[in-house]
N, C-alpha and C. Protein backbone atom coordinates (compact mmCIF):
# COMPACT_ATOMS: atom_id res chain seq x y z
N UNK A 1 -2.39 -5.15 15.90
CA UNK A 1 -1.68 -4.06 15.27
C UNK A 1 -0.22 -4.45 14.97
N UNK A 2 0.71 -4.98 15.78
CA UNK A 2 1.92 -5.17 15.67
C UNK A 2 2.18 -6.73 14.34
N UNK A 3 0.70 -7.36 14.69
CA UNK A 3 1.06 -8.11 12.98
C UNK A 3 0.73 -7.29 12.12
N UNK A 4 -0.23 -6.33 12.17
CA UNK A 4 0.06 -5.94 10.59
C UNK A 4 1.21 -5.43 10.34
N UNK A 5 2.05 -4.85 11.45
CA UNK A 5 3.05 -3.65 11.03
C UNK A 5 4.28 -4.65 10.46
N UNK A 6 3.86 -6.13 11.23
CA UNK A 6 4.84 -6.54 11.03
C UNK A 6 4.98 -7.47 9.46
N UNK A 7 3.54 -7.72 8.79
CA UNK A 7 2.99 -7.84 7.62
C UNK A 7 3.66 -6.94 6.41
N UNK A 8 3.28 -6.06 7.15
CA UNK A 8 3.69 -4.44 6.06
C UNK A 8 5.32 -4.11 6.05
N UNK A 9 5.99 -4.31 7.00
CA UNK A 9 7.60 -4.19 7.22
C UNK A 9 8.30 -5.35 6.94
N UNK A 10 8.07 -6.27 6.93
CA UNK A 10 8.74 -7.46 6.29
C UNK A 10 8.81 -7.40 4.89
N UNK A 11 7.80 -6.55 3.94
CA UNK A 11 8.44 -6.77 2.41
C UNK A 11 8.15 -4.98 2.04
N UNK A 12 9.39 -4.93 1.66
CA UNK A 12 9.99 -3.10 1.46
C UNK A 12 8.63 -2.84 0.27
N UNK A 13 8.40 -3.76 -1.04
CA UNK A 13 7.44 -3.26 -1.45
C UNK A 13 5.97 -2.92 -0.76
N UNK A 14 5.82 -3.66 0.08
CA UNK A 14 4.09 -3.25 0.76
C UNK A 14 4.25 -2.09 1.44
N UNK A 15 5.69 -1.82 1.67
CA UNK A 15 5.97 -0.61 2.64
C UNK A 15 5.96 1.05 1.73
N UNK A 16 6.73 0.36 0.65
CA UNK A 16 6.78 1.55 -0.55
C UNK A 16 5.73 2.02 -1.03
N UNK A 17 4.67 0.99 -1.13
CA UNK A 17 3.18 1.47 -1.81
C UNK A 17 2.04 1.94 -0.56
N UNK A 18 2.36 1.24 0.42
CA UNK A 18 1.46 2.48 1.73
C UNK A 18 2.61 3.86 1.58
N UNK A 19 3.47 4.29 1.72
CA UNK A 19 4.19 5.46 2.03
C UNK A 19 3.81 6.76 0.75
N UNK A 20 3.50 5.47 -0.28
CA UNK A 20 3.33 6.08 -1.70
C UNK A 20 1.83 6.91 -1.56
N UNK A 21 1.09 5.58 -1.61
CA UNK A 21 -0.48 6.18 -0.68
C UNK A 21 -0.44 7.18 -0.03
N UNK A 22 0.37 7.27 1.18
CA UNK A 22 0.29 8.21 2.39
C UNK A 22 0.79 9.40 2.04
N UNK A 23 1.30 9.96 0.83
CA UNK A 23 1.98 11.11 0.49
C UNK A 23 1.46 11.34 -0.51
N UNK A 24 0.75 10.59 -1.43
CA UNK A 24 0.37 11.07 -2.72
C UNK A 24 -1.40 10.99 -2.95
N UNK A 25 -2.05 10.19 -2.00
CA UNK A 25 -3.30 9.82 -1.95
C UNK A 25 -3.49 8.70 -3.16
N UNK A 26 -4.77 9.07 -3.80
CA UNK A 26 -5.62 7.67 -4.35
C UNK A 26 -4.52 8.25 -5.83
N UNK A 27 -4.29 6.47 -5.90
CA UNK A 27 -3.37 6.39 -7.47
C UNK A 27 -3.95 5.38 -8.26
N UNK A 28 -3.70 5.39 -9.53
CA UNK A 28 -4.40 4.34 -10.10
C UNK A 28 -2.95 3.33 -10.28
N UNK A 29 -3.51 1.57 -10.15
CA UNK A 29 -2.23 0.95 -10.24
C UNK A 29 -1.39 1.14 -10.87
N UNK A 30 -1.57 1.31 -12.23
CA UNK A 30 -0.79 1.48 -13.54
C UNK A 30 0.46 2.79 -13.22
N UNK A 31 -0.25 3.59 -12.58
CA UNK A 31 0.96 4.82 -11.69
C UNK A 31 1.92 4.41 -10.92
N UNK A 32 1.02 3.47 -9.75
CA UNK A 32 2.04 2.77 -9.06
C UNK A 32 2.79 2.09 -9.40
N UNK A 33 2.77 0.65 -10.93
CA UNK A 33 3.51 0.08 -11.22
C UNK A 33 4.91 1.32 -11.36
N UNK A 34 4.43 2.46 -12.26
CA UNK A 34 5.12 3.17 -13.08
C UNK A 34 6.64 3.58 -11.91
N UNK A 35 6.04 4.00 -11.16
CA UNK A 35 6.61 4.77 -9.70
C UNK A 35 7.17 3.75 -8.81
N UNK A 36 6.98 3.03 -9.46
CA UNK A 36 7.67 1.53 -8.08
C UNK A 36 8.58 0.67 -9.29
N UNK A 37 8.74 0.91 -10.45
CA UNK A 37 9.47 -0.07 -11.18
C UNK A 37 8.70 -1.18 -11.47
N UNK A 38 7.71 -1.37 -10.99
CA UNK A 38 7.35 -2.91 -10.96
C UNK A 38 6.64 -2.94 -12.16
N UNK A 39 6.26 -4.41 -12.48
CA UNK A 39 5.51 -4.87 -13.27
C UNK A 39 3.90 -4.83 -12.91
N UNK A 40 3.09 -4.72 -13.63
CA UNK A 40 2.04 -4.67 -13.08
C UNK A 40 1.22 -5.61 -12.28
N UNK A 41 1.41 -6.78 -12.74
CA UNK A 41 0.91 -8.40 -11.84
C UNK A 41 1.06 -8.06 -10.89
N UNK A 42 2.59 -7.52 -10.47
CA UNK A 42 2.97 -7.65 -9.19
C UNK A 42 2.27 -6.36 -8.49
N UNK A 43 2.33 -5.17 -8.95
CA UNK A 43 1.40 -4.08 -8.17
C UNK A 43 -0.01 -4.89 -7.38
N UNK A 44 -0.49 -5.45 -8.51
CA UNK A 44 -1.86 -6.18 -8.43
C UNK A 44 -2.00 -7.27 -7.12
N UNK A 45 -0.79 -8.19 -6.88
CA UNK A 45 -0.93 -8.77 -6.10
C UNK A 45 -0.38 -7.91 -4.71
N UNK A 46 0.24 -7.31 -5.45
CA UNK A 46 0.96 -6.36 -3.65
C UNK A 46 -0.85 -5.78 -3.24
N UNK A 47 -1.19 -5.43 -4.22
CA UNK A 47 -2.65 -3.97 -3.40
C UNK A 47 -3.59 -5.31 -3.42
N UNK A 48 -3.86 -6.40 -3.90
CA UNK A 48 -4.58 -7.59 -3.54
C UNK A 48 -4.31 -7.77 -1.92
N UNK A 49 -2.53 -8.12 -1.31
CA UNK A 49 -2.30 -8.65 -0.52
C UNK A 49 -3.10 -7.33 0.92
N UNK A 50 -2.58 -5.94 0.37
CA UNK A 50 -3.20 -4.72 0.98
C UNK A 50 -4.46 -4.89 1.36
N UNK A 51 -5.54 -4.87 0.41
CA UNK A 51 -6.68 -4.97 0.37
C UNK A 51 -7.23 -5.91 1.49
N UNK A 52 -6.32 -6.82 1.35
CA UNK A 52 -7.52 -8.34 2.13
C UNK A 52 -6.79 -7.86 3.69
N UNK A 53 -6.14 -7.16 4.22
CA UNK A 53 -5.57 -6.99 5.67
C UNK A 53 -6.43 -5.61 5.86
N UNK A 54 -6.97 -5.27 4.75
CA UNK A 54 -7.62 -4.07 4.99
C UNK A 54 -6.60 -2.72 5.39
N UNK A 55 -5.75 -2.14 4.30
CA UNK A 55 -5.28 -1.67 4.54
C UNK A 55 -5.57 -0.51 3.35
N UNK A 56 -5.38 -0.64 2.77
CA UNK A 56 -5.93 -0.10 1.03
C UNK A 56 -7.95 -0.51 0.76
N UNK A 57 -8.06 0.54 -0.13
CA UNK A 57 -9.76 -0.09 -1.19
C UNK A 57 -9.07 0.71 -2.49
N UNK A 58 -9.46 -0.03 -3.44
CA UNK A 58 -9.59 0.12 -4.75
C UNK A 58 -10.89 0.10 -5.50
N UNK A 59 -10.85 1.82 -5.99
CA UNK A 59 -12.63 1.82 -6.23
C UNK A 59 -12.10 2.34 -8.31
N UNK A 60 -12.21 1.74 -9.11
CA UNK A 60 -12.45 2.16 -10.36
C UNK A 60 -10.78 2.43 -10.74
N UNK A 61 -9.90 1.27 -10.44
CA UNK A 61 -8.93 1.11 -10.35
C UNK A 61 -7.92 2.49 -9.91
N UNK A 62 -8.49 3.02 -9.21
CA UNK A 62 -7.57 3.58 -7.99
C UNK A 62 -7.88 3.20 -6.67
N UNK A 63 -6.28 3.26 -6.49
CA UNK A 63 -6.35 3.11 -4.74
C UNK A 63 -5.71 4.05 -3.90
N UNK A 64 -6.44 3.72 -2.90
CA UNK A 64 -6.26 4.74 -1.70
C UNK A 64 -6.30 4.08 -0.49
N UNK A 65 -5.95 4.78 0.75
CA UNK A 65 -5.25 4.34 2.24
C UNK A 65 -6.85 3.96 2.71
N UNK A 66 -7.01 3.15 3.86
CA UNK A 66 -8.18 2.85 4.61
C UNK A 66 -7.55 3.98 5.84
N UNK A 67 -8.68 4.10 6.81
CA UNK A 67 -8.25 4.25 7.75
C UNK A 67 -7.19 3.53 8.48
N UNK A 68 -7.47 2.62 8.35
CA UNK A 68 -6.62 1.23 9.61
C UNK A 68 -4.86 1.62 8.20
N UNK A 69 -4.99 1.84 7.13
CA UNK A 69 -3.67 1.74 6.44
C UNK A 69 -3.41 2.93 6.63
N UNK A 70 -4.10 4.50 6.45
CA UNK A 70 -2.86 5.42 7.11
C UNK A 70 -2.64 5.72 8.51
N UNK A 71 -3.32 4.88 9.50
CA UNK A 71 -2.55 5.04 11.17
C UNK A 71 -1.31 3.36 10.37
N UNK A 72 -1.09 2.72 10.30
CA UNK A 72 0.20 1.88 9.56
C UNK A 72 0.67 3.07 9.31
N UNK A 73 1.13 3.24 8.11
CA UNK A 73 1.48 4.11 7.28
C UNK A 73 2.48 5.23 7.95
N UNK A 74 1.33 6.13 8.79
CA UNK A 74 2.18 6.65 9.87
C UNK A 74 2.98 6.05 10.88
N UNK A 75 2.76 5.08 11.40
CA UNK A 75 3.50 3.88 12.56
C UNK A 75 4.81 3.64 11.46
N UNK A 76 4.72 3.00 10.44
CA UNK A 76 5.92 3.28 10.37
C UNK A 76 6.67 4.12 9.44
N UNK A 77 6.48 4.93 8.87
CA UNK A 77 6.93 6.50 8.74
C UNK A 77 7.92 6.47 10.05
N UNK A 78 7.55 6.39 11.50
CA UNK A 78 8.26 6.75 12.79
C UNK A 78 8.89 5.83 13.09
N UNK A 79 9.10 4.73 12.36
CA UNK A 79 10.45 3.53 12.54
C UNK A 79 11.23 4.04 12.69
């Protein structure tokens, strides 16, 4: 647990797009790029990097929290 948190808190974007998740539910990337400034590649590889720690699923290009990503999510919310 404390690597993922520490996975997820080391780069402000992986942190921005679980918090984003955790308050807004399932988004499609193209939202998230929109809402995060970013470019889209980069959404793609941020919810790629999500995905494979199992933190996020992306079903029909939306995504949404796993279990294991909103107990994160909340952990650090309480930083």
């Amino acid at each position: 647990m404390e690597e993922i948190m520490g996975f997820v808190t080391g780069n402000t974007n992986r942190q921005k797009l679980l918090e984003m998740l955790g308050s807004k539910g399932e988004l499609e990337t193209s939202r998230i790029a929109k809402n995060m400034h970013l470019a889209q590649p980069s959404v793609n590889r941020l919810v790629e990097e999500l995905i494979e720690k199992e933190l996020v699923v992306e079903n029909e290009s939306k995504c949404s929290l796993t279990e294991l990503g909103t107990t994160i999510e909340r952990k650090v919310q309480n930083l």
